[in-house]
Protein backbone atom coordinates (compact mmCIF):
# COMPACT_ATOMS: atom_id res chain seq x y z
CA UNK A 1 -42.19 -3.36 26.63
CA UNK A 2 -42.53 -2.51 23.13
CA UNK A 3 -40.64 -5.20 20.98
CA UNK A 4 -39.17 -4.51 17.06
CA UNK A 5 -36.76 -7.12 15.00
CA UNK A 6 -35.41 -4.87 11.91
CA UNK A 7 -34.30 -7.27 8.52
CA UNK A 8 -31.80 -6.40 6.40
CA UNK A 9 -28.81 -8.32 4.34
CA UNK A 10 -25.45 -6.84 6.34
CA UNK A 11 -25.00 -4.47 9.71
CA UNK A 12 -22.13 -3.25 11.06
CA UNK A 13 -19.07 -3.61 11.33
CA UNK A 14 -19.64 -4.40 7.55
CA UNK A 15 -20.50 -0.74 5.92
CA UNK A 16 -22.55 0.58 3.66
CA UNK A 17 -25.19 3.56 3.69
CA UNK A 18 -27.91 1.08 4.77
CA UNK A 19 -25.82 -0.83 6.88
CA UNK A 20 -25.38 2.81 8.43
CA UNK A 21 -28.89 3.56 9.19
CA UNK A 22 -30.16 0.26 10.05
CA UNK A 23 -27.52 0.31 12.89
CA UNK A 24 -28.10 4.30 13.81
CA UNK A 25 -32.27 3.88 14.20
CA UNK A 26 -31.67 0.56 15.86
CA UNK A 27 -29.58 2.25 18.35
CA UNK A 28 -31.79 5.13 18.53
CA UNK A 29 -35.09 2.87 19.16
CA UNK A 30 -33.24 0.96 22.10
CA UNK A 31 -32.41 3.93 23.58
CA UNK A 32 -35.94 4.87 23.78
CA UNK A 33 -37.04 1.80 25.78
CA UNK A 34 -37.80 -0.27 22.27
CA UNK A 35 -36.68 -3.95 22.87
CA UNK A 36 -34.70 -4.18 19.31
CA UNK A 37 -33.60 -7.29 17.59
CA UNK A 38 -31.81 -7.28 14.20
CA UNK A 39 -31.59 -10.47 12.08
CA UNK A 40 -28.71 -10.22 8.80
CA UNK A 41 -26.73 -12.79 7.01
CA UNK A 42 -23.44 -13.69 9.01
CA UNK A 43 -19.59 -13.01 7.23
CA UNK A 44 -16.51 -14.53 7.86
CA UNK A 45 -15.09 -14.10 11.41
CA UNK A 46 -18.34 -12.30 13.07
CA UNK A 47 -20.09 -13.96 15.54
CA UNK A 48 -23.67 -15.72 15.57
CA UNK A 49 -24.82 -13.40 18.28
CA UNK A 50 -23.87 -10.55 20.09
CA UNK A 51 -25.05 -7.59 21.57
CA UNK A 52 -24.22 -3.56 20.16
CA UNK A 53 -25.29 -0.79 21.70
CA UNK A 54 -28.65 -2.31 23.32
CA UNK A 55 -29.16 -4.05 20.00
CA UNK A 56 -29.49 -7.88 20.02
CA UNK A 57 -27.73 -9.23 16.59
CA UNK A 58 -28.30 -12.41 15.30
CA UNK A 59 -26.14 -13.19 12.29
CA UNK A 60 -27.78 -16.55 9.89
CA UNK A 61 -25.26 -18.40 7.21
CA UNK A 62 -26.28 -17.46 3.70
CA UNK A 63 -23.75 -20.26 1.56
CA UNK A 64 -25.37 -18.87 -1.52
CA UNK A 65 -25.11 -15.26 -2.79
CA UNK A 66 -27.02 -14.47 -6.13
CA UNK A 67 -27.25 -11.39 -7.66
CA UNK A 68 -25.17 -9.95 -5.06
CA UNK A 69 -27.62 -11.06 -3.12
CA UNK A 70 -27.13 -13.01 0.15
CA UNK A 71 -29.13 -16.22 0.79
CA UNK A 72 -29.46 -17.70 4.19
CA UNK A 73 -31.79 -20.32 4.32
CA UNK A 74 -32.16 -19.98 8.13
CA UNK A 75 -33.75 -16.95 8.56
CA UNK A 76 -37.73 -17.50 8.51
CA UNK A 77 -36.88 -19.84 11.24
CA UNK A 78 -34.86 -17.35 13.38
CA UNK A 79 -37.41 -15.07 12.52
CA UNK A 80 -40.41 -17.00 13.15
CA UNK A 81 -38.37 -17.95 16.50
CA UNK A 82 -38.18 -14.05 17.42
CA UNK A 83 -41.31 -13.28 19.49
CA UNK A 84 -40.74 -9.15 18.74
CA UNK A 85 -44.20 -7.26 18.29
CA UNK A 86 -43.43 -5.94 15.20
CA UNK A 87 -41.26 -6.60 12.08
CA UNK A 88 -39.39 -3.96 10.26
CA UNK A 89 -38.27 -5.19 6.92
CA UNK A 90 -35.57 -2.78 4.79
CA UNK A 91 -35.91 -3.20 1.18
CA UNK A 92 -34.25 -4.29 -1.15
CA UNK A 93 -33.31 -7.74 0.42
CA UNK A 94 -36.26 -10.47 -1.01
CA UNK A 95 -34.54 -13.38 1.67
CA UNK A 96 -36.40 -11.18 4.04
CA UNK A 97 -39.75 -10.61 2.25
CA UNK A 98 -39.85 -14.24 1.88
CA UNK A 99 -38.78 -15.17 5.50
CA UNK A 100 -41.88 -12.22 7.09
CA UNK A 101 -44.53 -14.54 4.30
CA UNK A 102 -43.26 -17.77 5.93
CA UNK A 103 -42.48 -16.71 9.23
CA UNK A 104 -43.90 -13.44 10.35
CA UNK A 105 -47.40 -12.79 9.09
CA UNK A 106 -49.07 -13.00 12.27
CA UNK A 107 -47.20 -9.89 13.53
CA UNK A 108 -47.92 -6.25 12.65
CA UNK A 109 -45.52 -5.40 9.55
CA UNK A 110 -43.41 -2.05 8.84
CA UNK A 111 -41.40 -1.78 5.44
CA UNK A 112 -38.91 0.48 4.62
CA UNK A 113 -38.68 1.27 1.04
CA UNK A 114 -34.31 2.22 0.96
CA UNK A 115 -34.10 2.39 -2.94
CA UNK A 116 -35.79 0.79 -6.57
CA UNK A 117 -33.85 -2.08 -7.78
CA UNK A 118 -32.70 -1.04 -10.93
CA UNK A 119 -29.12 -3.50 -11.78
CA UNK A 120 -31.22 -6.15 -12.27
CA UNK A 121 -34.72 -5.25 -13.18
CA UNK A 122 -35.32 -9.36 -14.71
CA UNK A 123 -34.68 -9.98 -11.26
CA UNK A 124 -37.05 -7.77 -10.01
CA UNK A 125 -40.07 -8.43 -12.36
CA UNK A 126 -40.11 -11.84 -10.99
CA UNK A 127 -39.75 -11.42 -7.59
CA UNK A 128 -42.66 -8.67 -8.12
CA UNK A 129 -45.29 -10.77 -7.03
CA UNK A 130 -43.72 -11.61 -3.42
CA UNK A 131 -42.91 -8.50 -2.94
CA UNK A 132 -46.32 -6.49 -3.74
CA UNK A 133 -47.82 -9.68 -1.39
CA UNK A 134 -45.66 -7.75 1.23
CA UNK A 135 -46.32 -4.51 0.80
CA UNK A 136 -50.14 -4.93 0.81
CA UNK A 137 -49.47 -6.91 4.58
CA UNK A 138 -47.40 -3.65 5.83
CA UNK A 139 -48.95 -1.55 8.46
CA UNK A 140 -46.48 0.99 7.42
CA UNK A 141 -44.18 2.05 4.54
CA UNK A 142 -41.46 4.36 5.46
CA UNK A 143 -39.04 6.68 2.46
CA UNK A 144 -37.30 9.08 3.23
CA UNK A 145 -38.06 11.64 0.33
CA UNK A 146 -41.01 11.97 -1.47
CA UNK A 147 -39.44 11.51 -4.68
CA UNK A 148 -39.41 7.96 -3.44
CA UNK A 149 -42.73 7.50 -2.57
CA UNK A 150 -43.62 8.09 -6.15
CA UNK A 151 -41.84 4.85 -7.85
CA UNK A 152 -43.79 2.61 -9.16
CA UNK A 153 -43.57 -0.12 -7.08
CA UNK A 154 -45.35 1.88 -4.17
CA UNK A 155 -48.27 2.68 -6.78
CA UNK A 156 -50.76 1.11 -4.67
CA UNK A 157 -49.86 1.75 -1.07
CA UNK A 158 -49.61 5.34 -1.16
CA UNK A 159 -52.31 5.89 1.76
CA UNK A 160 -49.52 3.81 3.60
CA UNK A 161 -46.52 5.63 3.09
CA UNK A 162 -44.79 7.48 5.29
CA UNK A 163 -41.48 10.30 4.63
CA UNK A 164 -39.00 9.99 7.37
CA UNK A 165 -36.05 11.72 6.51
CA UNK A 166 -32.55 9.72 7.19
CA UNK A 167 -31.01 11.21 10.11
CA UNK A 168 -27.38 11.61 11.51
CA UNK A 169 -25.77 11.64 14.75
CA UNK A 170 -25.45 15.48 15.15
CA UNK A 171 -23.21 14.66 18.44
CA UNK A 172 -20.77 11.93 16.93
CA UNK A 173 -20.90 13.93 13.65
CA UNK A 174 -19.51 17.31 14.71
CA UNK A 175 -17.76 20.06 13.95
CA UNK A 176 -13.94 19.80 16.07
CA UNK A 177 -11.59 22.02 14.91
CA UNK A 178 -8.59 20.32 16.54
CA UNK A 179 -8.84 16.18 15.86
CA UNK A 180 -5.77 14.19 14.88
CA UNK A 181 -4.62 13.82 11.01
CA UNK A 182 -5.46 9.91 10.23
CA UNK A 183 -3.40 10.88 6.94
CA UNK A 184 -0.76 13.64 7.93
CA UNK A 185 1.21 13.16 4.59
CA UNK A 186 -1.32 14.05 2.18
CA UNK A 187 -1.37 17.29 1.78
CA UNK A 188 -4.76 19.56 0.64
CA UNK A 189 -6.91 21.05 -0.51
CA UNK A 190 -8.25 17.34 0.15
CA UNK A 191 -11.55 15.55 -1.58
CA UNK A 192 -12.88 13.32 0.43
CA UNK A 193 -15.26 9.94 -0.71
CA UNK A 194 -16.94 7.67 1.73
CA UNK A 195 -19.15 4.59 0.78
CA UNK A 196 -19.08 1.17 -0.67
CA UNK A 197 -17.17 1.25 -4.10
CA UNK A 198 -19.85 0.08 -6.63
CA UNK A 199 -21.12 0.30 -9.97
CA UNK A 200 -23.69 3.26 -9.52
CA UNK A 201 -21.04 5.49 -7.05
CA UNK A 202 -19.99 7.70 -10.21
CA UNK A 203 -16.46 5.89 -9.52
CA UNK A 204 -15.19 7.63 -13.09
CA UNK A 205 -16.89 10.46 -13.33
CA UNK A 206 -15.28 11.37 -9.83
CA UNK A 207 -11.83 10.31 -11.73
CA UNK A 208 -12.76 12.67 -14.80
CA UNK A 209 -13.51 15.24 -12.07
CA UNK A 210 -10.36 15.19 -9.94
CA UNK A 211 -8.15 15.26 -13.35
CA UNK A 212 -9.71 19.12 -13.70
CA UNK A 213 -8.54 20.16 -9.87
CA UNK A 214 -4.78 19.52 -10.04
CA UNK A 215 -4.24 21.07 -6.83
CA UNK A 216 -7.19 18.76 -4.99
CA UNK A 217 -6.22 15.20 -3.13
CA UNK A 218 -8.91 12.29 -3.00
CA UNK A 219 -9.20 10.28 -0.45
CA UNK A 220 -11.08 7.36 -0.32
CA UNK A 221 -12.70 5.38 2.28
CA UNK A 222 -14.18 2.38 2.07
CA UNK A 223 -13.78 -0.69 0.09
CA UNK A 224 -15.90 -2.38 -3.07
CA UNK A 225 -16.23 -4.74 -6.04
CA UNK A 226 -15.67 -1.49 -8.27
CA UNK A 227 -12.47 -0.89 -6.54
CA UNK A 228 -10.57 -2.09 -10.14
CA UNK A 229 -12.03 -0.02 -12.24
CA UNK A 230 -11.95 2.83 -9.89
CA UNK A 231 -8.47 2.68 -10.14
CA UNK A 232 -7.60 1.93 -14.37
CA UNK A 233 -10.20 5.38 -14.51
CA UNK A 234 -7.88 7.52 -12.09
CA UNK A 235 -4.64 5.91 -14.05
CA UNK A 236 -6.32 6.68 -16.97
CA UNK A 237 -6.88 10.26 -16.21
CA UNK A 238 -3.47 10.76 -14.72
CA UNK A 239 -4.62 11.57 -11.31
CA UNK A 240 -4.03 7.77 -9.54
CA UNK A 241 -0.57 9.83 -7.80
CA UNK A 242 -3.61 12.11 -6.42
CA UNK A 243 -6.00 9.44 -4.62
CA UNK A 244 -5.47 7.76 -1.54
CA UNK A 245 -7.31 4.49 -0.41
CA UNK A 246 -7.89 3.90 2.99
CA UNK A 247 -10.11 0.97 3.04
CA UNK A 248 -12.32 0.28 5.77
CA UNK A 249 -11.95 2.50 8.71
CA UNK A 250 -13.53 2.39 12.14
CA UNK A 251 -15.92 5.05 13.98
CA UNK A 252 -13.11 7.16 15.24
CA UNK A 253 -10.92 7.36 12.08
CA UNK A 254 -14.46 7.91 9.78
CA UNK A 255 -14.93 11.18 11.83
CA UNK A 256 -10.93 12.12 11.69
CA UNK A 257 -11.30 12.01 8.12
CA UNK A 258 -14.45 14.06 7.76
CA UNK A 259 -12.67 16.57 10.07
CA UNK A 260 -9.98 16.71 7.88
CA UNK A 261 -11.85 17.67 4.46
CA UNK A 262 -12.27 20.70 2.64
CA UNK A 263 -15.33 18.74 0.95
CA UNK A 264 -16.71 15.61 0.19
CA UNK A 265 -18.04 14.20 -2.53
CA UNK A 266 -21.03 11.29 -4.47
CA UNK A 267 -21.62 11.45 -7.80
CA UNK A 268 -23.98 7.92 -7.89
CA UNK A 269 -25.57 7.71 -11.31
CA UNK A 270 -28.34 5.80 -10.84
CA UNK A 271 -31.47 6.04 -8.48
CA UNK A 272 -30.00 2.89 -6.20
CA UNK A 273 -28.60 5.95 -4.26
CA UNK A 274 -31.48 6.52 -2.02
CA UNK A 275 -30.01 9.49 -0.15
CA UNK A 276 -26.24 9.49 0.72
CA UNK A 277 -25.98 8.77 4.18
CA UNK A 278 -21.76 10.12 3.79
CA UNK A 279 -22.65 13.86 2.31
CA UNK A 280 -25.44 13.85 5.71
CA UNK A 281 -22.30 13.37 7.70
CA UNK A 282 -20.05 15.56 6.39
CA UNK A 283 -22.90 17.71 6.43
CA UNK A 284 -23.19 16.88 10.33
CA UNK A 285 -18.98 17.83 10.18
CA UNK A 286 -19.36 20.79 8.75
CA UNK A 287 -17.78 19.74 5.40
CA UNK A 288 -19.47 21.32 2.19
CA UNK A 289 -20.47 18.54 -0.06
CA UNK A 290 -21.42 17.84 -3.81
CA UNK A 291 -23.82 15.05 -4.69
CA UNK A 292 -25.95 14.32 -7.54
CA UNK A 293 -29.77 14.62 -8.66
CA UNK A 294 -31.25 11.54 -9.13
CA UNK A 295 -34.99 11.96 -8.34
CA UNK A 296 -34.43 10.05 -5.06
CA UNK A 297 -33.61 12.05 -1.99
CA UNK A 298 -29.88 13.26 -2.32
CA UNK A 299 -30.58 16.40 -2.72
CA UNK A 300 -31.71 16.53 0.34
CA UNK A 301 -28.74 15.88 1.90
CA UNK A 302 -27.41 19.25 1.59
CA UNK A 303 -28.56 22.36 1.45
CA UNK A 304 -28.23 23.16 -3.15
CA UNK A 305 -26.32 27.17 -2.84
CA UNK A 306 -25.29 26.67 0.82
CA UNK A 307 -23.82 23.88 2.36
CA UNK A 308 -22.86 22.62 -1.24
CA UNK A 309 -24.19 22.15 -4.87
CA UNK A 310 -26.42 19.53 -6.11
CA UNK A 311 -25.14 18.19 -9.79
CA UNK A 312 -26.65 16.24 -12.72
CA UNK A 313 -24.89 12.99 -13.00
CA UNK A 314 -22.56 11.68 -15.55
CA UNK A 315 -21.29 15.24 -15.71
CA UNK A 316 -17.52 15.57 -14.51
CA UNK A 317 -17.29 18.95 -16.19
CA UNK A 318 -20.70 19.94 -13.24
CA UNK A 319 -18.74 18.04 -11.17
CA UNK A 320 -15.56 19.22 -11.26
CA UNK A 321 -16.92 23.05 -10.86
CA UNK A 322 -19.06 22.24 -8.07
CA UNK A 323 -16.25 21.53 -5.91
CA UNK A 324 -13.76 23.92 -7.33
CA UNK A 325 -16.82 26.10 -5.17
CA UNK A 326 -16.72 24.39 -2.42
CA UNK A 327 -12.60 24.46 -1.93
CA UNK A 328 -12.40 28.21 -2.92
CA UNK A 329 -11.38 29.92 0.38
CA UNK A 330 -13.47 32.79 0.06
CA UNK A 331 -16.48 32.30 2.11
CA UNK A 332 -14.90 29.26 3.51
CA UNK A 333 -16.56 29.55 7.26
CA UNK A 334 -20.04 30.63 5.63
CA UNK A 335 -20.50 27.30 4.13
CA UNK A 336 -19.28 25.35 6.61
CA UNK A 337 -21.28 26.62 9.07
CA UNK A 338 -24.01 26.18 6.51
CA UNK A 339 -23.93 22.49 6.13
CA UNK A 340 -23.83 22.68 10.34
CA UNK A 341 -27.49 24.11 10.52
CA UNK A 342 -28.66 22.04 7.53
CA UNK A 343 -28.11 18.84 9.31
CA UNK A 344 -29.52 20.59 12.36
CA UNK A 345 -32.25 21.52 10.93
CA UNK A 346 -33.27 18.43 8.71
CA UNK A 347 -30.71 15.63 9.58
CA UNK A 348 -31.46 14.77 12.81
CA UNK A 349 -31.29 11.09 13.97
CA UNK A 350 -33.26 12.04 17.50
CA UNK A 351 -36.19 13.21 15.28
CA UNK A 352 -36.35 10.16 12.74
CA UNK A 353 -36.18 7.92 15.36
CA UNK A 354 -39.13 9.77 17.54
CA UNK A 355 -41.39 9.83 14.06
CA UNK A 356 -41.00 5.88 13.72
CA UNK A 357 -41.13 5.40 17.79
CA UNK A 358 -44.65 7.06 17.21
CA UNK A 359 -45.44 4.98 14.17
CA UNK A 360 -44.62 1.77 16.10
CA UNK A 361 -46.83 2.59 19.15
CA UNK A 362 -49.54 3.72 16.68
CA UNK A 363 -49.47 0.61 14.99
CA UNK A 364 -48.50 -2.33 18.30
CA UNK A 365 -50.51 0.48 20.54
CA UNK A 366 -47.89 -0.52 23.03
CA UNK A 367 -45.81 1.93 24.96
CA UNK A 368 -41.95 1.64 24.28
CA UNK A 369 -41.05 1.40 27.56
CA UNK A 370 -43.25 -0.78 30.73
């Protein structure tokens, strides 16, 4: 049997649009026969190991976190202690470049490429070296836009690189008509934000935004270190009485949400937005979405005239019309049915996981299942 361990900093239950897709193609690939291990840094309260979904989890301590980065200093080890076929790295996360150089070279290598780290680029001039020293070892370098493959630091691999689009769910993610209100006192037309709440979400210009639609409720799930200033910008534009934080929210209550929007929105302003994973599912939903152009691949996630509009950052003026569009009621049903087929048609998890199922057996040329 055809054997994979996939590296990256956090999986669920903690969330993020990473987190997210990491924990969708792992599922996917042990579906399909793939003996799948995943290897992350270990929170508060979750256990060392467990087992999700036919995915084996092994969680290391990481005492030190610098540049919001997590360091545990057990992971070569539990990597070089994992006898998978193949590693998949997901990058950015250098605690698992380093652990594949000191405990993983002797095993075929798959990287992919999520995002450019651009918060701390000091950071990532010096780790440049260890990271171009894994790159040249990869078998395989996944994006999912070709925007991505451009940046710079894939300069030198392009024969290498691979586009798999980021897929959704298309049966979790659905369009239900009749699902139960998570939030039955807020009222509409209602905005809705999913994701981590950090620096590059647009937190303000979504603020700046909202104060133009007086009619429109936000409501916002997930949590974040940007959560403060989030909230001084919506106070600050008077529309604070108009947002509703939900924190955290499981599987069930995610989709309940989604089913409840008349759109949703991401207005990241910086290229550490790879794709938005959230505007996918509310594409999946049927919700008509705005998200921003950032030379990545969220554009992608929606179909620009359609299923939603695709914005230039930094602009809550763009911003602010772009949804006024997509909560107008006249031709309501055409663009939700519109952001239906788009994820059909380009968002599908079944056919990113089959692409990098056939890059795997390519590379191990071992069958997925015995």
């Amino acid at each position: 049997m055809l054997s994979a361990v996939h590296l990256y900093k956090d999986f669920p239950p903690v969330r993020g649009g990473i987190e997210g897709h990491v924990s969708l193609l792992t599922t996917q690939l042990a579906a399909r026969g793939v003996d799948t291990t995943v290897l992350c840094r270990r929170p508060k309260h979750q256990p060392r190991c467990e087992t999700r979904n036919g995915v084996a989890i092994q969680r290391c301590k990481a005492p030190l976190e610098i540049f919001s980065t997590p360091l545990p200093p057990g992971l070569p080890l539990a990597l070089r202690r994992c006898r998978a076929d193949l590693v998949h790295l997901h990058y950015p996360w250098p605690p698992a470049e380093l652990a594949y150089v000191l405990g993983g070279r002797s095993r075929p290598l798959v990287v992919t490429v999520h995002c450019e780290v651009v918060r701390y680029p000091g950071v990532a001039a010096l780790l440049s070296p260890l990271t171009q020293r894994v790159l040249g070892s990869a078998d395989a370098i996944i994006v999912a836009s070709e925007p991505l493959a451009e940046i710079r630091a894939l300069a030198r691999h392009g024969d290498r690189v691979k586009v798999i689009p980021y897929g959704v769910d298309l049966e979790r993610f659905s369009p239900k008509p009749r699902t139960e209100d998570p939030i039955p006192t807020v009222g509409g037309p209602r905005l809705l934000f999913v994701g981590r709440l950090r620096h590059y979400k647009g937190l303000d210009i979504i603020a700046a935004a909202l104060a133009k639609l007086p009619d429109a409720q936000l409501v916002v799930v997930g949590e974040g270190p940007a959560r403060m200033e989030f909230e001084r910008a919506l106070t600050e534009f008077d529309c604070r009485d108009r947002t509703h934080f939900v924190g955290e929210v499981d599987d069930k209550a995610l989709v309940e949400h989604l089913h409840r929007a008349d759109a949703a929105v991401l207005a990241s302003t910086s290229n550490a937005e790879a794709f938005g994973l959230s505007i996918a599912e509310a594409q999946a939903c049927g919700v008509p979405a705005v998200t921003t152009k950032l030379g990545t691949g969220t554009e992608h996630a929606l179909d620009d005239g359609r299923s939603g509009i695709v914005v230039s950052p930094s602009d809550p003026d763009a911003l602010a019309e772009a949804l006024r569009w997509c909560l107008q009621s006249e031709g309501r049903a055409e663009r939700r049915a519109a952001a239906r087929a788009h994820a059909e048609q380009t968002l599908s998890a079944s056919v990113m996981a089959e692409r990098t199922l056939e890059l795997y057996q390519k590379i191990t040329n071992k069958p997925a299942t015995p």
